[in-house]
N, C-alpha and C. Protein backbone atom coordinates (compact mmCIF):
# COMPACT_ATOMS: atom_id res chain seq x y z
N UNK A 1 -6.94 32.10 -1.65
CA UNK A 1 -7.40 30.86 -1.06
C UNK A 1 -7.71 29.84 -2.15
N UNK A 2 -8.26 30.37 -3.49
CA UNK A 2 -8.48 29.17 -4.11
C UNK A 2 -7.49 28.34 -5.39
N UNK A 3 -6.05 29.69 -4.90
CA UNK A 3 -5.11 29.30 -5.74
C UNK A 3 -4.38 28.15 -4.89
N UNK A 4 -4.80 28.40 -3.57
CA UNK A 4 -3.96 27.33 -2.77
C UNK A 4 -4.36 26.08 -2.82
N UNK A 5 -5.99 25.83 -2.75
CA UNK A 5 -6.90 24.62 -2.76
C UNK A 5 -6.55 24.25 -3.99
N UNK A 6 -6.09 24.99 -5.42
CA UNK A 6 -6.00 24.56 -6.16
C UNK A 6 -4.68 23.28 -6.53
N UNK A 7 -3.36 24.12 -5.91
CA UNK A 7 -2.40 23.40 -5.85
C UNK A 7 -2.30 22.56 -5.09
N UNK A 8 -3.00 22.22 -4.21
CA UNK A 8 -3.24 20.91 -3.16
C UNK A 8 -3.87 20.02 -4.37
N UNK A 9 -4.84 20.23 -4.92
CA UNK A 9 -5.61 19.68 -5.87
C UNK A 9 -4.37 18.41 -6.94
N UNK A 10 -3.82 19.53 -7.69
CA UNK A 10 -2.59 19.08 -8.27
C UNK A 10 -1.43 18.76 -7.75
N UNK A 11 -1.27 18.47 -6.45
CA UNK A 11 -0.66 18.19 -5.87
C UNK A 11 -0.74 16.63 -5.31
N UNK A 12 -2.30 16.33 -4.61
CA UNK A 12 -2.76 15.52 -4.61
C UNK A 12 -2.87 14.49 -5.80
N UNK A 13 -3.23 15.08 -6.84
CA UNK A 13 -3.35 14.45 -8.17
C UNK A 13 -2.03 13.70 -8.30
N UNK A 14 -0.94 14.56 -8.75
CA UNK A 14 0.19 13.92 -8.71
C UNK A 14 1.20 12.68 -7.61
N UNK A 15 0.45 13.06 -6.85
CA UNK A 15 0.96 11.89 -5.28
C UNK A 15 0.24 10.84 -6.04
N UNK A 16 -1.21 10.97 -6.54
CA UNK A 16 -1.99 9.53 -6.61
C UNK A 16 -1.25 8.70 -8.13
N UNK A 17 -0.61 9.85 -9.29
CA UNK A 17 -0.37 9.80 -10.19
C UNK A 17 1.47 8.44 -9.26
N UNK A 18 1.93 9.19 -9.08
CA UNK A 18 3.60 8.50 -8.56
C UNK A 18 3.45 7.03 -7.76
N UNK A 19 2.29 6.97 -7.00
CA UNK A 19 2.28 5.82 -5.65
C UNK A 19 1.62 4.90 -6.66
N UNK A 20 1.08 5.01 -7.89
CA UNK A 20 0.78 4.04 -8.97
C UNK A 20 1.77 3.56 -10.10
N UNK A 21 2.52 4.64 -10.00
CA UNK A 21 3.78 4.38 -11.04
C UNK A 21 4.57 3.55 -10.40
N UNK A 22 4.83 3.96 -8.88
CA UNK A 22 5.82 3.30 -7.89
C UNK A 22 5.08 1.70 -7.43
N UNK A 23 4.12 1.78 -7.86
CA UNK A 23 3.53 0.25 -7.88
C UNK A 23 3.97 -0.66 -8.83
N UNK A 24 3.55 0.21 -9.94
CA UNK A 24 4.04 -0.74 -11.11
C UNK A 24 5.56 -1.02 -11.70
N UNK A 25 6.57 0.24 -11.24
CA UNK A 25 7.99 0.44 -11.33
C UNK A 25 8.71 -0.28 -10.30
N UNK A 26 8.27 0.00 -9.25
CA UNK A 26 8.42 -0.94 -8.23
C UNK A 26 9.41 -2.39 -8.19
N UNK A 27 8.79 -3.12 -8.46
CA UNK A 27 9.57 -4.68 -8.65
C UNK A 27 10.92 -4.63 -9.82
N UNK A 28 10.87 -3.31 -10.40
CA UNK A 28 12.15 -3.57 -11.04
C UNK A 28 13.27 -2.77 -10.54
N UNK A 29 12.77 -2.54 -9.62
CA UNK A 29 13.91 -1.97 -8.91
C UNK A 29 14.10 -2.47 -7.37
N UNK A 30 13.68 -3.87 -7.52
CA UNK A 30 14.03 -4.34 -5.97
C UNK A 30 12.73 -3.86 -5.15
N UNK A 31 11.67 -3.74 -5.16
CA UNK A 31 10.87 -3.72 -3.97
C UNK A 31 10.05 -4.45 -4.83
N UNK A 32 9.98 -4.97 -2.99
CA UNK A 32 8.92 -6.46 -3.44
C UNK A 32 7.37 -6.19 -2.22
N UNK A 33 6.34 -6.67 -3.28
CA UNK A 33 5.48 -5.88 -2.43
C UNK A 33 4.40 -7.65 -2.48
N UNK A 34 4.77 -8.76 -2.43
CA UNK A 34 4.16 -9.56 -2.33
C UNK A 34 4.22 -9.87 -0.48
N UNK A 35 2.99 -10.59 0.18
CA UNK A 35 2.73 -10.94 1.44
C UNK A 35 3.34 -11.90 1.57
N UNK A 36 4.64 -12.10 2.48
CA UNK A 36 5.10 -13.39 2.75
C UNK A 36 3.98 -15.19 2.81
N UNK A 37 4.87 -15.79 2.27
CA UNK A 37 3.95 -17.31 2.09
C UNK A 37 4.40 -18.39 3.07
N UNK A 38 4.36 -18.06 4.47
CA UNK A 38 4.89 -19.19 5.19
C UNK A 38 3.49 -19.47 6.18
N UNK A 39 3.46 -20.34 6.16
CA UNK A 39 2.08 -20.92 6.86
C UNK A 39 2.69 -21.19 8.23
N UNK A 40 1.44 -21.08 9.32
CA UNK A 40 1.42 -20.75 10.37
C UNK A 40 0.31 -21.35 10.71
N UNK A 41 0.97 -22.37 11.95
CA UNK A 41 -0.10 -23.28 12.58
C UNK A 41 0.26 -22.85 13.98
N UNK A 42 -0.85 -23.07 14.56
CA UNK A 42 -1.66 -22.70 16.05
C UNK A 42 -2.46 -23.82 16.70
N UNK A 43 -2.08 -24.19 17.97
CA UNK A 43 -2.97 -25.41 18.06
C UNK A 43 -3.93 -24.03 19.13
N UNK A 44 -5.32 -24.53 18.71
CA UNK A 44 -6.57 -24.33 19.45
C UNK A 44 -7.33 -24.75 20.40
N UNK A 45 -7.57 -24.07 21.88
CA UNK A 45 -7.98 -25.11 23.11
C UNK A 45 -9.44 -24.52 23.09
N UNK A 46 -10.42 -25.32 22.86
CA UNK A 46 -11.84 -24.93 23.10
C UNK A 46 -11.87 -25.23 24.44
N UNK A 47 -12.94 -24.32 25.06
CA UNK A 47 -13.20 -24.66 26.67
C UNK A 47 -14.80 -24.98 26.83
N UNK A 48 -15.39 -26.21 26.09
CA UNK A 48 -16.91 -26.35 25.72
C UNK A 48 -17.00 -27.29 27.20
N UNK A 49 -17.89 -27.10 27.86
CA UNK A 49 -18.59 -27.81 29.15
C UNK A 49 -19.95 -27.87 28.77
């Protein structure tokens, strides 16, 4: 049991180790991880009596 918890351990480790590499490696290989910039208007109906 605690050889297993162990390799989850290092297992885990390494997922957190790659999804940071793949952050920073990322944009040079075509993924783009910026939030689109198009603005978005809404007209608003208050209902004040």
């Amino acid at each position: 049991m605690r050889r297993l918890i162990k390799y989850l351990v290092y297992l885990a480790v390494l997922a957190a180790i790659g999804l940071v590499g793949y952050a920073y490696v990322g944009p040079w290989f075509g993924a783009d991880f910026r939030a689109p910039s198009t603005e978005v208007r809404k007209p608003v109906v208050l209902n004040a009596d």
